[in-house]
N, C-alpha and C. Protein backbone atom coordinates (compact mmCIF):
# COMPACT_ATOMS: atom_id res chain seq x y z
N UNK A 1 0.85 -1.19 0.00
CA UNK A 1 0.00 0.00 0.00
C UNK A 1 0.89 1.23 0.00
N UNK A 2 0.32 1.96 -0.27
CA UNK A 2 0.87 3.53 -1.14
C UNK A 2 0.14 4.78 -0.72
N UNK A 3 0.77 5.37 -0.31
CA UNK A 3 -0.24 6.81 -0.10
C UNK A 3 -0.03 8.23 -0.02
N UNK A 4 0.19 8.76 -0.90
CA UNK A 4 0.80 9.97 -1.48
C UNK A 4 2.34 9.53 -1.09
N UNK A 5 2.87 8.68 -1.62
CA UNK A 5 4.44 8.10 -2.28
C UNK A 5 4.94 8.50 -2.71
N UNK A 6 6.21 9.59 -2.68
CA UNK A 6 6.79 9.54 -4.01
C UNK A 6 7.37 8.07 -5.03
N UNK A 7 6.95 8.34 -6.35
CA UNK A 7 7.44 7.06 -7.15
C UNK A 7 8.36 6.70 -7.24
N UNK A 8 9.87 7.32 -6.81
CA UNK A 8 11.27 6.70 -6.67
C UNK A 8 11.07 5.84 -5.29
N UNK A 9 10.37 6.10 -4.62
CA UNK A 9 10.20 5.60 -3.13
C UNK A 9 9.36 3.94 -3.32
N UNK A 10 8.40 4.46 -3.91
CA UNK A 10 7.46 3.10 -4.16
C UNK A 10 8.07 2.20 -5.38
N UNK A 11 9.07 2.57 -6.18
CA UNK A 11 9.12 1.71 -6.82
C UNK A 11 10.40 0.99 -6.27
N UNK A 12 11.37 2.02 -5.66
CA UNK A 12 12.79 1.25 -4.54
C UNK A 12 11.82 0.27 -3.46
N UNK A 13 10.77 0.24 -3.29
CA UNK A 13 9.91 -0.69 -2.57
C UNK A 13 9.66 -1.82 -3.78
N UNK A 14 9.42 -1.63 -4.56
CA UNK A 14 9.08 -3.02 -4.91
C UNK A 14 10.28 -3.67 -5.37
N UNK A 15 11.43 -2.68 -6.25
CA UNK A 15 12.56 -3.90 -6.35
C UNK A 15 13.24 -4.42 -4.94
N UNK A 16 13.10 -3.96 -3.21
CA UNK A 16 13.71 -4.44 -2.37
C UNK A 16 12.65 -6.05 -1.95
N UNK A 17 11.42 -5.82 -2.13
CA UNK A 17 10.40 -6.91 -2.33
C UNK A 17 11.12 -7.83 -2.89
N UNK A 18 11.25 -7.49 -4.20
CA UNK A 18 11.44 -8.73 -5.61
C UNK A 18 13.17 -9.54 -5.15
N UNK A 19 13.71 -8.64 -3.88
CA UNK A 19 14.90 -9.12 -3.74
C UNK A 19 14.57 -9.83 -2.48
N UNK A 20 13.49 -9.43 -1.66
CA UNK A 20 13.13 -10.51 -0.40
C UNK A 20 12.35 -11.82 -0.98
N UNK A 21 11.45 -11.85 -1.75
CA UNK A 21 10.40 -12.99 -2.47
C UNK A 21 11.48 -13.62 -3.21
N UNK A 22 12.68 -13.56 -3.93
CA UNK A 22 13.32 -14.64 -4.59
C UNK A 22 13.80 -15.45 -4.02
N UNK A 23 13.53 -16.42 -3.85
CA UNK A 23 13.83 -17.55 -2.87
C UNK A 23 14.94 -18.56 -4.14
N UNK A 24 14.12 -18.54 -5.54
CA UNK A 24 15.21 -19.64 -6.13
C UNK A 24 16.67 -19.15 -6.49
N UNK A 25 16.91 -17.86 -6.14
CA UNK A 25 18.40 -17.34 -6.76
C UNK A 25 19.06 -17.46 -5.26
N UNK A 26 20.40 -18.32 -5.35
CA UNK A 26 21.08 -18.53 -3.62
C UNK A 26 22.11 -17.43 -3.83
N UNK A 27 22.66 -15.98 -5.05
CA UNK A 27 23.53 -15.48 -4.64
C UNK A 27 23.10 -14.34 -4.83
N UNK A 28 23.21 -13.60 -3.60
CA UNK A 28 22.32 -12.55 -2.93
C UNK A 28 22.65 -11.34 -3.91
N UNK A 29 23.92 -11.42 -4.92
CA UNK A 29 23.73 -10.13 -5.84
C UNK A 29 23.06 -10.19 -6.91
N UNK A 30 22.17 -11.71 -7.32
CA UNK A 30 21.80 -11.68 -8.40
C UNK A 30 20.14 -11.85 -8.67
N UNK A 31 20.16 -11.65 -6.16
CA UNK A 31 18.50 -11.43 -6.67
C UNK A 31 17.66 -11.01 -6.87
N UNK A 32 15.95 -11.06 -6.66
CA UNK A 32 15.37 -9.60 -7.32
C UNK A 32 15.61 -8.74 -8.67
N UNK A 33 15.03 -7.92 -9.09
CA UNK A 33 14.94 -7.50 -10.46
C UNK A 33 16.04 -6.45 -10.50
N UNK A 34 16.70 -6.22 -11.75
CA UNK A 34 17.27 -5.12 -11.81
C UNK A 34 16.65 -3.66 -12.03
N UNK A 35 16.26 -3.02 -10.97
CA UNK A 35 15.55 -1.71 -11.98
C UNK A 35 16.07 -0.85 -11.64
N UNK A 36 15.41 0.05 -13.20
CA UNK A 36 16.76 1.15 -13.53
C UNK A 36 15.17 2.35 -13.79
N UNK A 37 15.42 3.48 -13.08
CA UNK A 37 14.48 4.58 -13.19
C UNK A 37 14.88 5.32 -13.47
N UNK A 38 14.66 5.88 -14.80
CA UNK A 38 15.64 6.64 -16.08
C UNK A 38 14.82 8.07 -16.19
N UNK A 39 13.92 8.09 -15.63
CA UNK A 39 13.55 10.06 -15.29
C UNK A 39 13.07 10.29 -14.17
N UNK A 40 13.41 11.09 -13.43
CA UNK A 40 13.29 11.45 -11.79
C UNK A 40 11.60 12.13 -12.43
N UNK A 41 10.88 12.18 -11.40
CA UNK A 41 9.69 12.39 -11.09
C UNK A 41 9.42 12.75 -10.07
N UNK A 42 8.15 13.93 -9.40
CA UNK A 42 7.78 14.30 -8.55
C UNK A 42 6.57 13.88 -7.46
N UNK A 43 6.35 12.89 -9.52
CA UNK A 43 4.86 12.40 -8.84
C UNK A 43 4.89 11.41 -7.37
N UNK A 44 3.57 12.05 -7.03
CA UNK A 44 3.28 11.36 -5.89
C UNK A 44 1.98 9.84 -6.17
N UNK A 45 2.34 8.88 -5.36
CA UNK A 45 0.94 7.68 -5.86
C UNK A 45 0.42 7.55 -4.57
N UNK A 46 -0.51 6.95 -4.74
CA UNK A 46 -1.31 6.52 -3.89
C UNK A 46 -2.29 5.10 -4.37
N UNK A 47 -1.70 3.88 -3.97
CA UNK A 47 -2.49 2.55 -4.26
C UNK A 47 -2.14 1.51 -3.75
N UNK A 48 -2.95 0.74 -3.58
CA UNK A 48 -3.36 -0.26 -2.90
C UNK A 48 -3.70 -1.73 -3.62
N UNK A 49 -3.11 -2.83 -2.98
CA UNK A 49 -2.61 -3.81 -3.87
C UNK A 49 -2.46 -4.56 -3.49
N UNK A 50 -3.03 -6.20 -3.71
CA UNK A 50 -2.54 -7.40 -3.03
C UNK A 50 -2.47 -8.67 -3.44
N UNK A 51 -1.95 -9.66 -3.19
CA UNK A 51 -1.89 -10.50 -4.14
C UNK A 51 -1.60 -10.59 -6.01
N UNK A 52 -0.94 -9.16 -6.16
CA UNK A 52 -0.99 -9.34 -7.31
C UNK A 52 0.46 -9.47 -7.75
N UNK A 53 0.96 -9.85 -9.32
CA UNK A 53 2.38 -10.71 -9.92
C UNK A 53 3.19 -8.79 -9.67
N UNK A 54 4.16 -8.73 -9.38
CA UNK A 54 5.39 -7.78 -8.96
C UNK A 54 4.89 -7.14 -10.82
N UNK A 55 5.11 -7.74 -11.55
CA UNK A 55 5.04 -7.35 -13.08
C UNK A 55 3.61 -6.51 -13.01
N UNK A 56 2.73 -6.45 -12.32
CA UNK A 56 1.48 -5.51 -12.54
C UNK A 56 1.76 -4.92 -11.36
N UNK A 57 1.87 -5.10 -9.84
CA UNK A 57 2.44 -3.84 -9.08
C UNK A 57 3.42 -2.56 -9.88
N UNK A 58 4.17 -3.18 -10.80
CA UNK A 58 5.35 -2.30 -11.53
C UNK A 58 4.59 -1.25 -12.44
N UNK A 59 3.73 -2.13 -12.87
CA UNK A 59 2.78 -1.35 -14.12
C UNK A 59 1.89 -0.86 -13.95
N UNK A 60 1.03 -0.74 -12.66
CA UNK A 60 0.19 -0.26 -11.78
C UNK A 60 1.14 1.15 -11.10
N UNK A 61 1.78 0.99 -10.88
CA UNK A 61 2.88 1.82 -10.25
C UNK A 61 3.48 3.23 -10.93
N UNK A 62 4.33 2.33 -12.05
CA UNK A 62 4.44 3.50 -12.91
C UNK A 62 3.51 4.29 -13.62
N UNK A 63 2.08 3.51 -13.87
CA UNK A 63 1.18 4.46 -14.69
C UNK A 63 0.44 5.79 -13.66
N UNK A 64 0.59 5.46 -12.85
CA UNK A 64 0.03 6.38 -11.65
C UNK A 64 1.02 7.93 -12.03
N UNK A 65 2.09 7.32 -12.47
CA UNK A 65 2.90 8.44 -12.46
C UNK A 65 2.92 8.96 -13.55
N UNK A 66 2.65 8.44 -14.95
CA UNK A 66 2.66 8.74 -15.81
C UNK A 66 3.55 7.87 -16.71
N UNK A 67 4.29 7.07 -16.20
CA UNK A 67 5.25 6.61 -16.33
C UNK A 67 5.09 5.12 -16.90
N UNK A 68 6.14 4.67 -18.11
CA UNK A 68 6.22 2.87 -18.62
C UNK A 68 6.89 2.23 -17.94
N UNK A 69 6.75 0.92 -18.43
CA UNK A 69 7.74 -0.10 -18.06
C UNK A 69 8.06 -0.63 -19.00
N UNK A 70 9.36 -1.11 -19.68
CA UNK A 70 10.01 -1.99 -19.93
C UNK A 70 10.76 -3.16 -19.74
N UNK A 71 10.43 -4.22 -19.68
CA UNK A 71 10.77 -5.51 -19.19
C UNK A 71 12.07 -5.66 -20.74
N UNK A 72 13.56 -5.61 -19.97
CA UNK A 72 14.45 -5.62 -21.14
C UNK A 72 15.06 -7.32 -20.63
N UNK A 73 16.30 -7.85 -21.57
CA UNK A 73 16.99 -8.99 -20.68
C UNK A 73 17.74 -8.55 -19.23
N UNK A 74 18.37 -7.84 -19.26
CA UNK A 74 18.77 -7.95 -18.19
C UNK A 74 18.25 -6.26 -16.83
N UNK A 75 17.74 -6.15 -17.45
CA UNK A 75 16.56 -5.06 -16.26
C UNK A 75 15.49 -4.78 -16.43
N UNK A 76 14.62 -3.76 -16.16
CA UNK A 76 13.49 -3.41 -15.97
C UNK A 76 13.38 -1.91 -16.11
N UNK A 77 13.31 -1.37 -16.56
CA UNK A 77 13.68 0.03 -16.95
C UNK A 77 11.89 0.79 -17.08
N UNK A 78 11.76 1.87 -15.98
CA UNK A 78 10.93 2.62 -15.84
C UNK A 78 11.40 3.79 -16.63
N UNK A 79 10.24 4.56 -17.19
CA UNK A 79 10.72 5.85 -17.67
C UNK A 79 9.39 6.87 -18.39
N UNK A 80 9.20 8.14 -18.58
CA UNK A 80 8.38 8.88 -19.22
C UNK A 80 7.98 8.24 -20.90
N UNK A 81 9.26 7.84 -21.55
CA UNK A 81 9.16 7.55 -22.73
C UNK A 81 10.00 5.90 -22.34
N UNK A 82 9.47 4.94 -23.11
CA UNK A 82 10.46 4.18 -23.34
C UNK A 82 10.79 3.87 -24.85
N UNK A 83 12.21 3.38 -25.12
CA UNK A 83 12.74 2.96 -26.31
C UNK A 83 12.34 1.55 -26.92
């Protein structure tokens, strides 16, 4: 849950999540998602959320802000525009 958040805040919350929930990776630098938040933002969120896949928290997350996601190979790259 989220409530007037800033989005660098809520989304450093969900990749520290995605690094507590990985249970099948045993070496602690390679777990959890890589994400990379490629335009600072002011926006604030506010939402509420449960049971749902980290991949729609992300996308739930960033759209609040205005913001995409990109699922690349090796990160996850939030941003205003993506490539």
């Amino acid at each position: 849950e989220f409530q007037d958040t800033p989005i660098e805040s809520a989304l450093q919350f969900l990749a520290l999540r995605s690094k507590q929930l990985d249970t099948e990776e045993a070496d602690p630098a390679k777990k959890g998602i890589n994400l990379i938040i490629r335009d600072d933002s002011d926006a604030k969120i506010s939402l509420r959320l449960s049971n749902v896949p980290l991949s729609e928290a992300l996308r739930y997350t960033a759209q609040l802000a205005g913001m995409k996601v990109e699922i690349q190979s090796n990160a996850v790259v939030i941003a205003h525009e993506v490539e």
